[in-house]
C-alpha atoms as a PDB file:
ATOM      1  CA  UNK A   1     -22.956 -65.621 -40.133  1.00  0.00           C
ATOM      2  CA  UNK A   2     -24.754 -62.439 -39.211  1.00  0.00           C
ATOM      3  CA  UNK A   3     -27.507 -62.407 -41.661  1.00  0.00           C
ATOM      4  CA  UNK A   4     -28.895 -59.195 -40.999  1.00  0.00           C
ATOM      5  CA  UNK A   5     -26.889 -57.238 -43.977  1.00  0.00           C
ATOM      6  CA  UNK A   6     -28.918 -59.473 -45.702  1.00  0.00           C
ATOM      7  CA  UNK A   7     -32.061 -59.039 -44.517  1.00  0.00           C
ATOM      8  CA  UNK A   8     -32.705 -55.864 -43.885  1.00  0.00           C
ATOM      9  CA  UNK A   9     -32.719 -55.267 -47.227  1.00  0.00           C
ATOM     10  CA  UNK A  10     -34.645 -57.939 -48.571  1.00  0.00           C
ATOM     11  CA  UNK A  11     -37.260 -56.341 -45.683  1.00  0.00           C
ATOM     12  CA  UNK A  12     -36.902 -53.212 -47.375  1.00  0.00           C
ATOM     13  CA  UNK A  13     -37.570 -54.267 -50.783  1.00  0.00           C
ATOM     14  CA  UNK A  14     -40.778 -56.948 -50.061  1.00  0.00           C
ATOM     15  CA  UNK A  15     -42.455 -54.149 -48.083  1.00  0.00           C
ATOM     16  CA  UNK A  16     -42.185 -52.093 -51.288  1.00  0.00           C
ATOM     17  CA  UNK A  17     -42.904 -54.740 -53.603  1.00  0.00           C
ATOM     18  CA  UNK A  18     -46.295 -55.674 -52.114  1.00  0.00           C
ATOM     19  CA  UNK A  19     -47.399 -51.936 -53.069  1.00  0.00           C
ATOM     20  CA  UNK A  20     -46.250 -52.170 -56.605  1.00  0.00           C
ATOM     21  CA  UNK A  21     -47.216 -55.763 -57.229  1.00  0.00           C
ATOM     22  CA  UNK A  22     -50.454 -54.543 -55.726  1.00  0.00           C
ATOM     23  CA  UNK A  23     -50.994 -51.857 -58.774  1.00  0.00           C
ATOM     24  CA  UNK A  24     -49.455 -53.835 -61.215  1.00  0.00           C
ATOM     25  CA  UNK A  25     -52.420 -57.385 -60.917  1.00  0.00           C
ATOM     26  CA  UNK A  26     -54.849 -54.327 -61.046  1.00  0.00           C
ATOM     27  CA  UNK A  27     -53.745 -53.299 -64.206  1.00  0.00           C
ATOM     28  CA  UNK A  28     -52.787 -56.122 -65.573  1.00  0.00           C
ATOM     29  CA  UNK A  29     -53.726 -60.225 -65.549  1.00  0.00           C
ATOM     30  CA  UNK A  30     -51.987 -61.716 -62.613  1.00  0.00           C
ATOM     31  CA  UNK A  31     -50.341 -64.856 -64.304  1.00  0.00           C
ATOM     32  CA  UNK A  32     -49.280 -62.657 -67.718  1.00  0.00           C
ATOM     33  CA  UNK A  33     -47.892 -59.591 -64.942  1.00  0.00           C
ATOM     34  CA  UNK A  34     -45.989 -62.716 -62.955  1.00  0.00           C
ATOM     35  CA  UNK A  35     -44.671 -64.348 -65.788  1.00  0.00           C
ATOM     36  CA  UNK A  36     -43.123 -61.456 -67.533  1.00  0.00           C
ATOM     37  CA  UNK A  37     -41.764 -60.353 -63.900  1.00  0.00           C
ATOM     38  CA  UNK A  38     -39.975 -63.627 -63.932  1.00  0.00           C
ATOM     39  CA  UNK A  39     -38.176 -63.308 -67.292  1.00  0.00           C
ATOM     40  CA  UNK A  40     -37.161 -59.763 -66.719  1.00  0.00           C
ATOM     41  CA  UNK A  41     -36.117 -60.621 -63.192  1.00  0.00           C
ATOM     42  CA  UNK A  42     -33.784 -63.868 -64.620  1.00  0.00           C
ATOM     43  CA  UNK A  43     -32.693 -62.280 -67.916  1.00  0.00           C
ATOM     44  CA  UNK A  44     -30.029 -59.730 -66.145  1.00  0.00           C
ATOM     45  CA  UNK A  45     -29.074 -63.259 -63.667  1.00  0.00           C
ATOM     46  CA  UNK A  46     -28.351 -65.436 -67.098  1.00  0.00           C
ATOM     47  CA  UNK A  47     -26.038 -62.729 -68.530  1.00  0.00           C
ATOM     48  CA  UNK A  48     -24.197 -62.771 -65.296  1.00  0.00           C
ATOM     49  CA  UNK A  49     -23.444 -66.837 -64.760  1.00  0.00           C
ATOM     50  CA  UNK A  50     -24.437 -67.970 -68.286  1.00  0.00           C
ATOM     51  CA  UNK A  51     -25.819 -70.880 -67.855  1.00  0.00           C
ATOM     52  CA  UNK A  52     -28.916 -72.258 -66.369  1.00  0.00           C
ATOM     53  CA  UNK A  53     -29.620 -76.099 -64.898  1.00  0.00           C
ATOM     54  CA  UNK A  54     -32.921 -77.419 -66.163  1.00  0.00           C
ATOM     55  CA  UNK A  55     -33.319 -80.902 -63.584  1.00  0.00           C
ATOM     56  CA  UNK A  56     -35.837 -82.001 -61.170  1.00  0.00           C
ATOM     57  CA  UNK A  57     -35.457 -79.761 -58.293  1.00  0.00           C
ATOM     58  CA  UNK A  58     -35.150 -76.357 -60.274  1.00  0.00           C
ATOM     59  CA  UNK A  59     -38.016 -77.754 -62.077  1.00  0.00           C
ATOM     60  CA  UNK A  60     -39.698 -78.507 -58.679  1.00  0.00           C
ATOM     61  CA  UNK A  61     -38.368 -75.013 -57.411  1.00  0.00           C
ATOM     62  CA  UNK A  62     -40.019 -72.832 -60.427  1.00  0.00           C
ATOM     63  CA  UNK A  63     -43.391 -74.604 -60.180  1.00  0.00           C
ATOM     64  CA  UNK A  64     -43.361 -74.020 -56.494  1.00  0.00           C
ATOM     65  CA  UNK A  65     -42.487 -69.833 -56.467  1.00  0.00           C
ATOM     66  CA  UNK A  66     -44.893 -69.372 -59.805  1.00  0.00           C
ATOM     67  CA  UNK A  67     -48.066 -71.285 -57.965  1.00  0.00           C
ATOM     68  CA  UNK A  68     -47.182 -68.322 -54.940  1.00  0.00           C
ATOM     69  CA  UNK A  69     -46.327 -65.732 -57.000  1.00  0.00           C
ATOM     70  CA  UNK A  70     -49.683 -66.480 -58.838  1.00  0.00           C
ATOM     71  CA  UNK A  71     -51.554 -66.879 -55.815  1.00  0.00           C
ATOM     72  CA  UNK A  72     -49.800 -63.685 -54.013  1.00  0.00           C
ATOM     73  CA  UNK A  73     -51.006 -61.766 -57.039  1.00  0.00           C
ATOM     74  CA  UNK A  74     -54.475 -62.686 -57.508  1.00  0.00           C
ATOM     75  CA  UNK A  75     -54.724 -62.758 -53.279  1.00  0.00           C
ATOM     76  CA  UNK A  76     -53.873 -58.723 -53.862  1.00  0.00           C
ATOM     77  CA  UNK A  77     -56.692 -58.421 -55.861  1.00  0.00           C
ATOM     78  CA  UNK A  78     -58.651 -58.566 -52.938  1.00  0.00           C
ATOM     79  CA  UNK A  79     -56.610 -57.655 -50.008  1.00  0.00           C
ATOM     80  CA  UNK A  80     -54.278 -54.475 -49.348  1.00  0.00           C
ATOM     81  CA  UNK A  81     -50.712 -54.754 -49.341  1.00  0.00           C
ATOM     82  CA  UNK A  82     -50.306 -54.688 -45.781  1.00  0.00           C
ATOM     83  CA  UNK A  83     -53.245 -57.514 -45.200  1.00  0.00           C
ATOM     84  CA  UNK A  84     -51.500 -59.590 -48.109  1.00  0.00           C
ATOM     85  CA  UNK A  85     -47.981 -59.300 -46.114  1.00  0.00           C
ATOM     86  CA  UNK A  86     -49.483 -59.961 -43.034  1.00  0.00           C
ATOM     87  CA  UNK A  87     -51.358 -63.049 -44.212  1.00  0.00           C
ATOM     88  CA  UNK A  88     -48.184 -64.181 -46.551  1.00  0.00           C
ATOM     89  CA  UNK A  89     -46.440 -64.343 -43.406  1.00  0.00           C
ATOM     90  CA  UNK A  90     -48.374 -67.021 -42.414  1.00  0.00           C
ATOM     91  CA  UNK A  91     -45.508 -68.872 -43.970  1.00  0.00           C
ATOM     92  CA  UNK A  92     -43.542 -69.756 -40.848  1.00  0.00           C
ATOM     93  CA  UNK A  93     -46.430 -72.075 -39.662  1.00  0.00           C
ATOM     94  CA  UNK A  94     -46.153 -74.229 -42.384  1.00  0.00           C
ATOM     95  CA  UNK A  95     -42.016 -73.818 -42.807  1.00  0.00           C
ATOM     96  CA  UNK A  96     -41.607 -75.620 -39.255  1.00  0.00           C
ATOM     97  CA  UNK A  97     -43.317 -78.876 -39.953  1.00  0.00           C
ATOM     98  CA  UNK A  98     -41.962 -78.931 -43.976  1.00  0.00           C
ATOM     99  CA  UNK A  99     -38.270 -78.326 -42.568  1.00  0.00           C
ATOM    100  CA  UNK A 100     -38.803 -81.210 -40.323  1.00  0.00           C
ATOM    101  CA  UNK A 101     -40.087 -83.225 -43.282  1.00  0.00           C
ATOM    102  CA  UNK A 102     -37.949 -82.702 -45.940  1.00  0.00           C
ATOM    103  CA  UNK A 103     -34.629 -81.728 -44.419  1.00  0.00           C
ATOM    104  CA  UNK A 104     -34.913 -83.043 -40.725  1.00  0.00           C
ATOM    105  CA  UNK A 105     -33.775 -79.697 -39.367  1.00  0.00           C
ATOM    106  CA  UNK A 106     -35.336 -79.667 -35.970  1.00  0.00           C
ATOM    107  CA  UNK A 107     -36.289 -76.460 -34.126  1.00  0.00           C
ATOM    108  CA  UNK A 108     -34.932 -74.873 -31.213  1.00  0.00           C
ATOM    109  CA  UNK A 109     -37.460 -74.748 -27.990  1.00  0.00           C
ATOM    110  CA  UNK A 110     -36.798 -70.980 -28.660  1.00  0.00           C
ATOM    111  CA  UNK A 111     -37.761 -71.094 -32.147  1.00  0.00           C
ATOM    112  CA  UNK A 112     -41.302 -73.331 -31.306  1.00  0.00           C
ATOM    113  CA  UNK A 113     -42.397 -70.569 -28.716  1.00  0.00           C
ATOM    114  CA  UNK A 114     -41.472 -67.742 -30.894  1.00  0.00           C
ATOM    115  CA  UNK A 115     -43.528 -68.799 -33.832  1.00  0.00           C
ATOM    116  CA  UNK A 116     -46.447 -70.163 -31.613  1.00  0.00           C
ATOM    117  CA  UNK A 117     -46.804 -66.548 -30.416  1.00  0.00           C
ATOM    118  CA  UNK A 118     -46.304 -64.657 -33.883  1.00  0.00           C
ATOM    119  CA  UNK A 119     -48.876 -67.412 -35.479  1.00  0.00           C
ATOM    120  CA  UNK A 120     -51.231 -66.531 -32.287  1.00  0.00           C
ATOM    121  CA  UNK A 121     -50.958 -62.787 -33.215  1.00  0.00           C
ATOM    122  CA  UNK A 122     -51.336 -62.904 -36.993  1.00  0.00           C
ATOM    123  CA  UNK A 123     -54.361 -65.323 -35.635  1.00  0.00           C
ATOM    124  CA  UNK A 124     -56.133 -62.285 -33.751  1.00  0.00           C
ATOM    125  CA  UNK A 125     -54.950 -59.966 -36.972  1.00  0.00           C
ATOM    126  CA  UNK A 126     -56.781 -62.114 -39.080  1.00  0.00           C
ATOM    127  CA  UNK A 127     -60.214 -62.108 -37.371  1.00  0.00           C
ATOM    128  CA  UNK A 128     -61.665 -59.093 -39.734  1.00  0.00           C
ATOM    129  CA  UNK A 129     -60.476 -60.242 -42.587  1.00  0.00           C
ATOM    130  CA  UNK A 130     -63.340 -63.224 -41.989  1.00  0.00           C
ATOM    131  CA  UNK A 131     -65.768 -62.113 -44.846  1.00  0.00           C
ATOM    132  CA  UNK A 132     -66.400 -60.723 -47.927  1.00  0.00           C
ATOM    133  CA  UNK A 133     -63.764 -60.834 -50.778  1.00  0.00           C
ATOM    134  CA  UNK A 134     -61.389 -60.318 -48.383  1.00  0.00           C
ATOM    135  CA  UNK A 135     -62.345 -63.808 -47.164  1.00  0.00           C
ATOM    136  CA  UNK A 136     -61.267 -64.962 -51.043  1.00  0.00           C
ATOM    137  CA  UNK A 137     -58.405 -62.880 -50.939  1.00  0.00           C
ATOM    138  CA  UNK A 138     -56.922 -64.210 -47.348  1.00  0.00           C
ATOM    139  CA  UNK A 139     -57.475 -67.711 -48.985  1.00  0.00           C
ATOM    140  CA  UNK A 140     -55.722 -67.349 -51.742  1.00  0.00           C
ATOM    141  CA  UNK A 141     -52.927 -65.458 -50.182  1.00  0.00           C
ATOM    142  CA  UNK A 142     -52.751 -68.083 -47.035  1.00  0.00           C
ATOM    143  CA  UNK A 143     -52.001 -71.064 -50.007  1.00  0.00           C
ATOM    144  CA  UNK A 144     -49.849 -68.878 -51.906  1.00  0.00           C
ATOM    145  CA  UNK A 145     -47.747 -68.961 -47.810  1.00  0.00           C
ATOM    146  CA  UNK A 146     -48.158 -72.426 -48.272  1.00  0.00           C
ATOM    147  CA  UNK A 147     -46.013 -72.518 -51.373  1.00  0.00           C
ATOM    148  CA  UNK A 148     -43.872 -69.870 -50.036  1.00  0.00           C
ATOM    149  CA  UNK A 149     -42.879 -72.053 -47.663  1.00  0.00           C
ATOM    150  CA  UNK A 150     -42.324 -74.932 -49.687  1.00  0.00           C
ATOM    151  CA  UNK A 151     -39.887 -73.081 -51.946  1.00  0.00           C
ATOM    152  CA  UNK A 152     -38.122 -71.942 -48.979  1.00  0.00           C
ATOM    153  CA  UNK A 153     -37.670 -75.304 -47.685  1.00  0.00           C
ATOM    154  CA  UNK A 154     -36.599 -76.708 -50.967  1.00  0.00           C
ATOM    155  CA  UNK A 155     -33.943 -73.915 -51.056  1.00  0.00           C
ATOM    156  CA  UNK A 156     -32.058 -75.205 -48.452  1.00  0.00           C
ATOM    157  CA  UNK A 157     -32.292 -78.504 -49.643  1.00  0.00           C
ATOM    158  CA  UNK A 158     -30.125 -77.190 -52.549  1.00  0.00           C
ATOM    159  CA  UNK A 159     -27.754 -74.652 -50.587  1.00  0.00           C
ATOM    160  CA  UNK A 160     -24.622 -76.770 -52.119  1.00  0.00           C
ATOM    161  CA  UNK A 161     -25.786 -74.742 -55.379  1.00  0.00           C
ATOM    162  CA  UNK A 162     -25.018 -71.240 -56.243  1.00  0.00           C
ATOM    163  CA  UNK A 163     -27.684 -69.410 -55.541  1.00  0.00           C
ATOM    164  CA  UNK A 164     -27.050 -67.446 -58.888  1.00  0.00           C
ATOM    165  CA  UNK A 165     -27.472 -70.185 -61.131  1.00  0.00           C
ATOM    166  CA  UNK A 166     -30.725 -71.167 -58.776  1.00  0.00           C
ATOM    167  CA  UNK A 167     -32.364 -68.162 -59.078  1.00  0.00           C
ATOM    168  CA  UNK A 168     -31.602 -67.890 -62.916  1.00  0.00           C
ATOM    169  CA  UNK A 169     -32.822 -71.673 -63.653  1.00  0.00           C
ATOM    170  CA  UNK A 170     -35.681 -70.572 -61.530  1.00  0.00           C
ATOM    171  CA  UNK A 171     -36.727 -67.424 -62.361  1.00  0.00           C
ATOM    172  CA  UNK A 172     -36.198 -68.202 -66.479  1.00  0.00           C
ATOM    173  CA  UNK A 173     -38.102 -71.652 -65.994  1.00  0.00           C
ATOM    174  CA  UNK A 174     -41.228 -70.562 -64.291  1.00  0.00           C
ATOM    175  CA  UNK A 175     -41.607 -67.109 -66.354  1.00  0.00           C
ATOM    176  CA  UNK A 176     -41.689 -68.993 -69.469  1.00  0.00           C
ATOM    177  CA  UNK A 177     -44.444 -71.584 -67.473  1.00  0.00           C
ATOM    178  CA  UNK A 178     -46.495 -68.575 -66.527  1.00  0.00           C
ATOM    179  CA  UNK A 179     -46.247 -67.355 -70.217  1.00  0.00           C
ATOM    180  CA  UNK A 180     -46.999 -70.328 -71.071  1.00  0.00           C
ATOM    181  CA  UNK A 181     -50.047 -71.119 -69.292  1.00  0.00           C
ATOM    182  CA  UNK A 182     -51.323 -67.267 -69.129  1.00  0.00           C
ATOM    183  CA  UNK A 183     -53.995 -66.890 -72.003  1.00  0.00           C
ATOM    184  CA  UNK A 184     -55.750 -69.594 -69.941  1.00  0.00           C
ATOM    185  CA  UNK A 185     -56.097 -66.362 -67.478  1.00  0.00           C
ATOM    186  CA  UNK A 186     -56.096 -63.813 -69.533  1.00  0.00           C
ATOM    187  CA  UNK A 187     -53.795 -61.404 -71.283  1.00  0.00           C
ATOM    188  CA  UNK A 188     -54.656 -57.914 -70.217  1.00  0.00           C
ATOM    189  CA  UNK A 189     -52.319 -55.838 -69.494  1.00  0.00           C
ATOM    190  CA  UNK A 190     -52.311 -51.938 -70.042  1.00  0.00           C
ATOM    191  CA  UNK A 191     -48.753 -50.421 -70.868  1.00  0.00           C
ATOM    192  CA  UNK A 192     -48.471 -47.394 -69.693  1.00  0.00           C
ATOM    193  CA  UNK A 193     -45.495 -46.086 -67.817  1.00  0.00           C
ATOM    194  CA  UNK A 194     -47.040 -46.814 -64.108  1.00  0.00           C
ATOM    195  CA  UNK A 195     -47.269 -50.729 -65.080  1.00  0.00           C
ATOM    196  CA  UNK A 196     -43.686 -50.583 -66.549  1.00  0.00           C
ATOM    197  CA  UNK A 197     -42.944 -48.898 -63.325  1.00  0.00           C
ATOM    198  CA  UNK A 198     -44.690 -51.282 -61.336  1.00  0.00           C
ATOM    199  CA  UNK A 199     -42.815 -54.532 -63.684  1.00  0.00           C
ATOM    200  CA  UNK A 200     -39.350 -53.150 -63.267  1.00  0.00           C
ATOM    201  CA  UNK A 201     -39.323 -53.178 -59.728  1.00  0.00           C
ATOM    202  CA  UNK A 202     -40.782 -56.278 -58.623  1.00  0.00           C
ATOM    203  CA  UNK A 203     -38.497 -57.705 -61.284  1.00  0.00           C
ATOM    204  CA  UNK A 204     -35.454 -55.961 -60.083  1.00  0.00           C
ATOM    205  CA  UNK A 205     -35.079 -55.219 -56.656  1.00  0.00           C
ATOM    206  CA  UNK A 206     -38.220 -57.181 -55.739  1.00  0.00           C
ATOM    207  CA  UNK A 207     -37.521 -60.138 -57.586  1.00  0.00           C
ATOM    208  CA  UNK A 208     -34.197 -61.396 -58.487  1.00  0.00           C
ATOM    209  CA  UNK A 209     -32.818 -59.367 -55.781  1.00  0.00           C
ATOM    210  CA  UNK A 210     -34.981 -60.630 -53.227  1.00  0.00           C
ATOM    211  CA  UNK A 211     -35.282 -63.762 -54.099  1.00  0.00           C
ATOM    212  CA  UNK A 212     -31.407 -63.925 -54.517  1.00  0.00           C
ATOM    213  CA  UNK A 213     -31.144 -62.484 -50.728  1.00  0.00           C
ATOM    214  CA  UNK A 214     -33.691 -64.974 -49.811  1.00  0.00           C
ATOM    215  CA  UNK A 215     -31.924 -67.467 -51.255  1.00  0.00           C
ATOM    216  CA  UNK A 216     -28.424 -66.870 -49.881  1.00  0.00           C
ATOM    217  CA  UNK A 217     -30.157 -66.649 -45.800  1.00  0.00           C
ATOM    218  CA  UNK A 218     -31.359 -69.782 -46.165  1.00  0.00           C
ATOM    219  CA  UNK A 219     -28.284 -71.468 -47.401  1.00  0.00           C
ATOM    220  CA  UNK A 220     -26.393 -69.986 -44.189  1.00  0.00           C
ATOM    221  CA  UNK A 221     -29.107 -70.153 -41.505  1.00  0.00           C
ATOM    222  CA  UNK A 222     -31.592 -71.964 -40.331  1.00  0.00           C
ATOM    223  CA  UNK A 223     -34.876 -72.033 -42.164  1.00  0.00           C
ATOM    224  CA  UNK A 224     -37.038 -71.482 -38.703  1.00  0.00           C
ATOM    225  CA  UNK A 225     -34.577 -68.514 -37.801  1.00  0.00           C
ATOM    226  CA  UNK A 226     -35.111 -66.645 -41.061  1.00  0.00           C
ATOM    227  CA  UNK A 227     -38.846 -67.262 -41.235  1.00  0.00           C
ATOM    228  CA  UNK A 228     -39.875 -66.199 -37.937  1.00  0.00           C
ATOM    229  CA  UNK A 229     -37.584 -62.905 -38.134  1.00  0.00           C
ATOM    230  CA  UNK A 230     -38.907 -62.224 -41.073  1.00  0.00           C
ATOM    231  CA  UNK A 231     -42.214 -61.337 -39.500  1.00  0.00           C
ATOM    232  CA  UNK A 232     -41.115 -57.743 -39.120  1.00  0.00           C
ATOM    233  CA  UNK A 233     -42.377 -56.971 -43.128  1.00  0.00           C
ATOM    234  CA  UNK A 234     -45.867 -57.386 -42.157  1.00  0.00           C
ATOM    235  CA  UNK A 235     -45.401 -55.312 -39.084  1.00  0.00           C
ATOM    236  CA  UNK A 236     -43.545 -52.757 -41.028  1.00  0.00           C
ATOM    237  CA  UNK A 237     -46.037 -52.992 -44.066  1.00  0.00           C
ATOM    238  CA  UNK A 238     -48.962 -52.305 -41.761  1.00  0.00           C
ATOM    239  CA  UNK A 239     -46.965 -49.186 -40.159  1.00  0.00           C
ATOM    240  CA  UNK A 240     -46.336 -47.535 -43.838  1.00  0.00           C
ATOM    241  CA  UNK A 241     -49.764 -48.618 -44.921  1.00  0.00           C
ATOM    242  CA  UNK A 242     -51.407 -46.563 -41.855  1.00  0.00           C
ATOM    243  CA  UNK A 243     -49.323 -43.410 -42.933  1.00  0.00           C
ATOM    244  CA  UNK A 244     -49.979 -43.844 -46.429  1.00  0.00           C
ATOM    245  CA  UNK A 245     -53.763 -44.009 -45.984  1.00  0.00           C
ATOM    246  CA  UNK A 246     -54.048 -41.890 -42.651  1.00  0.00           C
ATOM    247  CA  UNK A 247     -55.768 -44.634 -41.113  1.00  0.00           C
ATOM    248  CA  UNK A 248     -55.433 -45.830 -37.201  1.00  0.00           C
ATOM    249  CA  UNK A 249     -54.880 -49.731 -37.453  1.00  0.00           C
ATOM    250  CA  UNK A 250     -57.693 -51.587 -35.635  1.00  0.00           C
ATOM    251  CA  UNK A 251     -56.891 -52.662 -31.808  1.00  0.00           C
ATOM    252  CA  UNK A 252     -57.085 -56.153 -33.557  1.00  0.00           C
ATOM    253  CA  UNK A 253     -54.387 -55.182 -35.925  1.00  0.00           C
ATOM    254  CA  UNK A 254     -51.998 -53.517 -33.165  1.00  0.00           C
ATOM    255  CA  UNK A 255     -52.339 -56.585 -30.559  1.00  0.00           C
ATOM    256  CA  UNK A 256     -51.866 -58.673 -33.446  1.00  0.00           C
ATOM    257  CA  UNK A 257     -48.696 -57.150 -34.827  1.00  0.00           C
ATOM    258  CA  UNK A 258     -47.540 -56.831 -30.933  1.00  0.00           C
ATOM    259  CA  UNK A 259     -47.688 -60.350 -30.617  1.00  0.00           C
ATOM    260  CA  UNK A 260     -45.757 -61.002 -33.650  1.00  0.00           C
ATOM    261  CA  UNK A 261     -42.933 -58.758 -32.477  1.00  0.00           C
ATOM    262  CA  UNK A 262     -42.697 -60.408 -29.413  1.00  0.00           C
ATOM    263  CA  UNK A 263     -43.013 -63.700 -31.032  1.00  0.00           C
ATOM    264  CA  UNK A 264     -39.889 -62.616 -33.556  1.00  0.00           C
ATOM    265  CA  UNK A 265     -37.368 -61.795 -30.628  1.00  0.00           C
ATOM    266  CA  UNK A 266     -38.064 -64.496 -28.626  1.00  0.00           C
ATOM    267  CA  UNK A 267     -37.438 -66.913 -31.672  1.00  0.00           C
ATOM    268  CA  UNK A 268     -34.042 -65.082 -31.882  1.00  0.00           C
ATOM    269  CA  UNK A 269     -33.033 -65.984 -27.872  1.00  0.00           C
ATOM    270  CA  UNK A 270     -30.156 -68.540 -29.313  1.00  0.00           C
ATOM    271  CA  UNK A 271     -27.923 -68.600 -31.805  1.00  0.00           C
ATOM    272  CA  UNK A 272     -28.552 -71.418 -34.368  1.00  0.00           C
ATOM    273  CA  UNK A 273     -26.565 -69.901 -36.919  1.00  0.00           C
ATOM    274  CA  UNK A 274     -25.161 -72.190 -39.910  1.00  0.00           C
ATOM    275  CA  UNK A 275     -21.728 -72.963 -39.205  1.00  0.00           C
ATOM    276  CA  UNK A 276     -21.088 -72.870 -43.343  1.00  0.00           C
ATOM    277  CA  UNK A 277     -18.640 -70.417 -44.186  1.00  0.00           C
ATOM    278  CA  UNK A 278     -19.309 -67.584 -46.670  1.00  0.00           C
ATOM    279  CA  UNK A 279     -18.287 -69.146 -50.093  1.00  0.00           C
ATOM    280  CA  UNK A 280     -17.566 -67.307 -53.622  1.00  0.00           C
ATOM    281  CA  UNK A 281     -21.359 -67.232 -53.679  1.00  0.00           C
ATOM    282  CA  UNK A 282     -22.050 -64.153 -51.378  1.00  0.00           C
ATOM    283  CA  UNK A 283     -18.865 -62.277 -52.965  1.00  0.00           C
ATOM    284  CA  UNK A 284     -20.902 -62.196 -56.668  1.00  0.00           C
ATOM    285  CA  UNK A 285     -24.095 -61.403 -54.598  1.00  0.00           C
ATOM    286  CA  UNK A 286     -22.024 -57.710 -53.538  1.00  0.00           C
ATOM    287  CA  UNK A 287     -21.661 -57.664 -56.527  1.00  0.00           C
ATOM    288  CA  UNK A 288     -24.764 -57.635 -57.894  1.00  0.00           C
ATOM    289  CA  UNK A 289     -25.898 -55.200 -54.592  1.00  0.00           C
END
């Protein structure tokens, strides 16, 4: 399966979503913002498979993506969007060892190098962001990668699912968590039309969408293959964030993000793709596109 129609996209719509998640936890708690993301992101997904599956894993599945989405949001507090991609993409480090875990899927030598370099260069990319609140924000962005990659993990444990009825049970079950749980945190939130601007889109296109793309990649291919290519949103984030702020990225910042290119296409040398043939599944996902 060539998954790139697939993840473009999703590239597309993260890089974007880290700028409007970014304005949205600003304006607005970060568990209350998250949670209502959730339910708007799942209610469009229920009225398209009507039904959602409330067991174990999707249980397991919601508490893992709200504990990231959580920590992703209150991480931005502190961080800017391109810093919190960059550091989210930590993900891939802890992806490898979970996959081999959980699901026994063993990585290439290809895939080993290729993340051993990217980690090295978000590593060096890292080294100002040593202090400060942006020390707190790295933190709590680094465990909400953590989670990430948990989630992503547990995703291909249930690829024999349709990802539409995953992403609904998921979505639906950890927005009403986070509503839950959110005056714990707080329930500020100023409604204006930016922060309804802000909501709709990391509800729409960067949240069910995304999470739907995400979802169908890791059902097809392997979860190393995905990971490490997806390295190219914090390369691309830092790029848009230099042009939207007129600032020259720090020689840390371009080695770093060199490495991590390098590190991506050597982690793409082989094939490894999942030998599972497009079911009904990525039809209704057209669909939705």
């Amino acid at each position: 399966m060539n998954i790139l129609k697939y993840l473009v996209p999703y590239i597309i719509f993260s890089i974007l979503s880290y700028y409007f998640a970014k304005d949205g936890v600003e304006h607005s708690s970060p568990v209350l913002f998250m949670g209502i993301r959730y339910i708007i992101a799942g209610l469009p997904l229920l009225m398209i498979v009507k039904k959602i599956v409330i067991n174990k894993d999707t249980i397991i599945l919601a508490i893992l993506t709200s504990i990231s989405s959580v920590l992703w949001g209150y991480g931005l507090l502190y961080v800017s969007p391109a810093q919190s991609a960059v550091l989210s993409y930590s993900m891939p480090i802890f992806s490898l060892p979970l996959a081999l875990i959980l699901i026994r899927e063993r990585p290439q030598k290809e895939e080993i190098i290729g993340l051993l370099v990217a980690t090295f260069g978000l590593s060096i990319y890292s080294i100002p962001l040593l202090s400060g609140f942006e020390l707190e924000g790295s933190e709590l962005t680094l465990i909400n990668a953590f989670f990430w990659a948990s989630y992503t993990v547990y995703y291909r444990k249930m690829k024999d699912m349709d990802p539409l009825i995953v992403n609904t049970s998921q979505l639906l079950l950890g927005g009403i968590m986070m509503l839950i749980v959110s005056p714990l945190f707080g329930l500020e939130m100023q409604l204006n039309f930016e922060t309804l601007t802000d909501l709709f889109f990391v509800s729409t296109l960067g949240g069910s969408v995304t999470f739907i793309l995400w979802n169908v990649m890791m059902k097809y291919e392997k979860v190393n293959k995905v990971t490490v290519a997806s390295f190219s949103i914090p390369i691309f984030s830092t790029v848009l964030d230099s042009i939207i702020t007129s600032d020259i990225p720090s020689l840390y910042s371009v080695f770093g993000l060199s490495l991590m290119a390098v590190g991506i296409g050597v982690s793409r040398l082989k094939g490894g793709v999942g030998k599972v043939k497009p079911k009904r599944q990525l039809k209704i996902v057209h669909k939705i596109w």
